[in-house]
Protein backbone atom coordinates (compact mmCIF):
# COMPACT_ATOMS: atom_id res chain seq x y z
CA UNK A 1 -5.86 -4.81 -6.87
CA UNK A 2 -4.74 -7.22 -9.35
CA UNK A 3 -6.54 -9.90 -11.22
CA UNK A 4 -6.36 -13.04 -8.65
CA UNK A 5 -6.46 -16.98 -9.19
CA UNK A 6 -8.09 -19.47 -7.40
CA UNK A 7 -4.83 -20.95 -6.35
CA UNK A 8 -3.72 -17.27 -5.41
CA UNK A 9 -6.32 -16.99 -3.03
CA UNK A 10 -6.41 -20.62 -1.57
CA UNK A 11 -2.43 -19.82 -0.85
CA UNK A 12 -3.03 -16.04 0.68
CA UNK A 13 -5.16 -17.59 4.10
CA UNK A 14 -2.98 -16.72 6.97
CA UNK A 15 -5.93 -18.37 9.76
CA UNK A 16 -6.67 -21.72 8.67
CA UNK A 17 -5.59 -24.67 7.68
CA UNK A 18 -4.44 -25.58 4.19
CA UNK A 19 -6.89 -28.17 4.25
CA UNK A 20 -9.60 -25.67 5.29
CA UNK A 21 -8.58 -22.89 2.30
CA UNK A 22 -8.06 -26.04 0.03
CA UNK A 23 -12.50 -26.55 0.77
CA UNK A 24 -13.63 -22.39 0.78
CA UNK A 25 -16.07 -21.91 -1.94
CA UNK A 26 -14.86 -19.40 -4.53
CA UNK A 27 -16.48 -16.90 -6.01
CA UNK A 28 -17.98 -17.74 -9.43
CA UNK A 29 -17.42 -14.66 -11.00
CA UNK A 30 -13.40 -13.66 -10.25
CA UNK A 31 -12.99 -13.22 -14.00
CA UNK A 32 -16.07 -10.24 -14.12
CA UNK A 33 -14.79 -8.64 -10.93
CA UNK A 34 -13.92 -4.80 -11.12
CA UNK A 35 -10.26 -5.29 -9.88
CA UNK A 36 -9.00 -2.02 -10.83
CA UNK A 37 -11.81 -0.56 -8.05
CA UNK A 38 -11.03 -3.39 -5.50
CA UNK A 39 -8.63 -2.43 -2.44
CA UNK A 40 -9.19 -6.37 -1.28
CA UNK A 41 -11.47 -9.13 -2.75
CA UNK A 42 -14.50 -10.44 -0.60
CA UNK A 43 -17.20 -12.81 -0.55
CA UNK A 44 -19.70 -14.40 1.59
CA UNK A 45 -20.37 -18.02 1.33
CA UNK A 46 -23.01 -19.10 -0.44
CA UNK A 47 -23.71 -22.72 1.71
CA UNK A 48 -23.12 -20.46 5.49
CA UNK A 49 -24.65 -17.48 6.00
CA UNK A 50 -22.48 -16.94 8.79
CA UNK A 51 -19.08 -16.96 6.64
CA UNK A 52 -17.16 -14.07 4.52
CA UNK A 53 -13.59 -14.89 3.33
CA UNK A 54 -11.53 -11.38 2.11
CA UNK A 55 -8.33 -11.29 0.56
CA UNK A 56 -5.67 -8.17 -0.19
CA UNK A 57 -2.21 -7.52 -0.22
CA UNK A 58 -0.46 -6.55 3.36
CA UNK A 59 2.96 -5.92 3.73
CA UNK A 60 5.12 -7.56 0.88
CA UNK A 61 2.44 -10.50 0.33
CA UNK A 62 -1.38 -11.69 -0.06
CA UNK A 63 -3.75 -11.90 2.88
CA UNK A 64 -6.65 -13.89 2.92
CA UNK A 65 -8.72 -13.91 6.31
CA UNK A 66 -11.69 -16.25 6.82
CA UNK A 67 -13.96 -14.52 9.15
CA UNK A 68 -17.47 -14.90 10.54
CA UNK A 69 -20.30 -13.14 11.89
CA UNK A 70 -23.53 -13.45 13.32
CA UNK A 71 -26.13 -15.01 10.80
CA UNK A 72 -29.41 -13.51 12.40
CA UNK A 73 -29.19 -9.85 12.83
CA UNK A 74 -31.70 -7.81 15.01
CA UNK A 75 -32.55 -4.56 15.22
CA UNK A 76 -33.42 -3.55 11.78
CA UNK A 77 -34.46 -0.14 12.06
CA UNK A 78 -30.86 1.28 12.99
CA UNK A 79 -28.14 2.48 11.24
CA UNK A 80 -24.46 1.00 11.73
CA UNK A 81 -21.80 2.86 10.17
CA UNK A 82 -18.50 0.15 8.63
CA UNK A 83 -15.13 0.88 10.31
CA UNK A 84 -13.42 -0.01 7.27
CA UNK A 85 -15.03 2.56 4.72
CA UNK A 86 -17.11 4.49 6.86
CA UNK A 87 -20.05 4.18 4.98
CA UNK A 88 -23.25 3.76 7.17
CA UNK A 89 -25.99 1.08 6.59
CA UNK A 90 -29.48 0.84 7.52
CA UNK A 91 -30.68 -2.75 9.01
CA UNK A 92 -27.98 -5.49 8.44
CA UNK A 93 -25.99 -3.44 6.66
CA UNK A 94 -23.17 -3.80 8.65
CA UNK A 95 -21.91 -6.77 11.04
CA UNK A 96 -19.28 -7.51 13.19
CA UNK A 97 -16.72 -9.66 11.61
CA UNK A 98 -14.36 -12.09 13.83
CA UNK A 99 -11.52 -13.40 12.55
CA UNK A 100 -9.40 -16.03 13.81
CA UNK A 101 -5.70 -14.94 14.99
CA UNK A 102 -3.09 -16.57 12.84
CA UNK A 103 -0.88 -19.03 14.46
CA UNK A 104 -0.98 -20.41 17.59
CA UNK A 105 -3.00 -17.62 19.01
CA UNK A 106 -5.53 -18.53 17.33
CA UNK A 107 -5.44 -22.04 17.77
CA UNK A 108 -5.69 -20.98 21.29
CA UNK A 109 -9.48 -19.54 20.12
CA UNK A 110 -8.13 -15.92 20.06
CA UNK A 111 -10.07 -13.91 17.54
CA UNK A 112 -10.21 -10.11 16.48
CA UNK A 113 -13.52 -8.63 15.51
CA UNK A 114 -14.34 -5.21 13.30
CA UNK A 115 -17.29 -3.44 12.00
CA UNK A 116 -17.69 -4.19 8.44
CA UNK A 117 -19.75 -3.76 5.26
CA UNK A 118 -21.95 -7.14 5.70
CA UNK A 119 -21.35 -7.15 1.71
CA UNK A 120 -17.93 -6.52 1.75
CA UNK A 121 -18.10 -4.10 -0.52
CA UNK A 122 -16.24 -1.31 0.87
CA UNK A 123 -14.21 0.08 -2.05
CA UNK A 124 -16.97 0.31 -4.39
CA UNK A 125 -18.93 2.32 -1.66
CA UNK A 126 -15.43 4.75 -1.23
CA UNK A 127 -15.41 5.02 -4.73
CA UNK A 128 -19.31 5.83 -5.30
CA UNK A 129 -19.29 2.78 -7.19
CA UNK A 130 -22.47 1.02 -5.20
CA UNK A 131 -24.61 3.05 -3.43
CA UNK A 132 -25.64 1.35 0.42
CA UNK A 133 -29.78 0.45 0.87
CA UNK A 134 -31.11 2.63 3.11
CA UNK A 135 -27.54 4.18 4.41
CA UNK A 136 -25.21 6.49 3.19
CA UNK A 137 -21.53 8.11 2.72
CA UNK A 138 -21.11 11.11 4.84
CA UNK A 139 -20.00 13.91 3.10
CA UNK A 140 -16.58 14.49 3.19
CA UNK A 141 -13.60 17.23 2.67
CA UNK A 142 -11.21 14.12 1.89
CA UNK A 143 -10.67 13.17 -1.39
CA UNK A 144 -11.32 9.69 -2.96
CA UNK A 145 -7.98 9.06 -3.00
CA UNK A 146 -7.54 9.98 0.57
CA UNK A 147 -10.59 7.77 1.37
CA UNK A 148 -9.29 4.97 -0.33
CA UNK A 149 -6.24 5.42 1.95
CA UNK A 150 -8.05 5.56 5.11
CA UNK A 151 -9.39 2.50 3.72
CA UNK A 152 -6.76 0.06 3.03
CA UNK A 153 -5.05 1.76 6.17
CA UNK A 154 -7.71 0.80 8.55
CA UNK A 155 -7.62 -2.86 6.90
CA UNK A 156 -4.26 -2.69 7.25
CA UNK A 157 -4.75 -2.12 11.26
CA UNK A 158 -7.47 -4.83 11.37
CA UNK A 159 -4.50 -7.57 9.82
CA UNK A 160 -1.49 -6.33 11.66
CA UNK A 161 -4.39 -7.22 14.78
CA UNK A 162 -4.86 -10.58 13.87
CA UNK A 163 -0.51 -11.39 13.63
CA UNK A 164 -0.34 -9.82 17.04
């Protein structure tokens, strides 16, 4: 993924207002980020613990997707594997993220939910970048390219979702 801007980001939110991506908290560090490891960009909001933001290219143009997800987790002693990367977490590790629908669908209150890394750090887990607490990647016959792949195409799935 390239390098991204603030305004870049603000611009890519497909489900909510311009007003409401004018007032998301960035993250503080864009310029340290490892973009050349990144298949999308996300963060969790520092001032809601129930708020991650993620942005990526789809199609021909930048997506960025507010979503949410419950802020109190139980059950701390299982294991919950990410639908995005496949990479399983002990605890908290993973959440279910909703998103919004873009458009008037969601406007209507539909939303779309997945599975994900609570940190949002998916490609770095694909690429043995960060290693999960208490989890782990299954070993597989794929290769990290192919991973990567199943990756972004299973993000890919999760946006086409939220345009339907």
């Amino acid at each position: 993924m390239r390098s991204l801007t603030e305004q870049d980001i603000r611009d890519s939110f497909i489900n909510c207002s311009k007003g409401e991506a004018k007032r998301l908290p960035m993250p503080r560090d864009l310029g340290e980020r490892p973009w050349d490891d990144l298949d999308f960009l996300g963060w969790r909001d520092p001032g809601a613990p129930d708020r991650s933001y993620l942005v990526t290219g789809h199609g021909d143009r930048l997506t960025g997707v507010a979503l949410r997800f419950p802020s109190s987790q139980r059950g701390f002693l299982h294991r919950s594997m990410c639908s995005l990367c496949l990479t399983t977490h002990a605890g908290s590790g993973v959440s279910l993220m909703t998103a919004r629908k873009a458009g008037a669908a969601g406007r209507e209150g539909n939303s779309v939910g997945l599975y994900m890394c609570t940190d949002l750090a998916c490609s770095l887990y694909v690429r043995g970048k960060k290693a999960p607490e208490g989890g782990s990647r299954f070993e597989e016959s794929l290769t990290t390219q192919e991973q990567i792949a199943r990756t972004v195409a299973n993000l890919s799935s999760f946006l086409d979702t939220l345009y339907a």
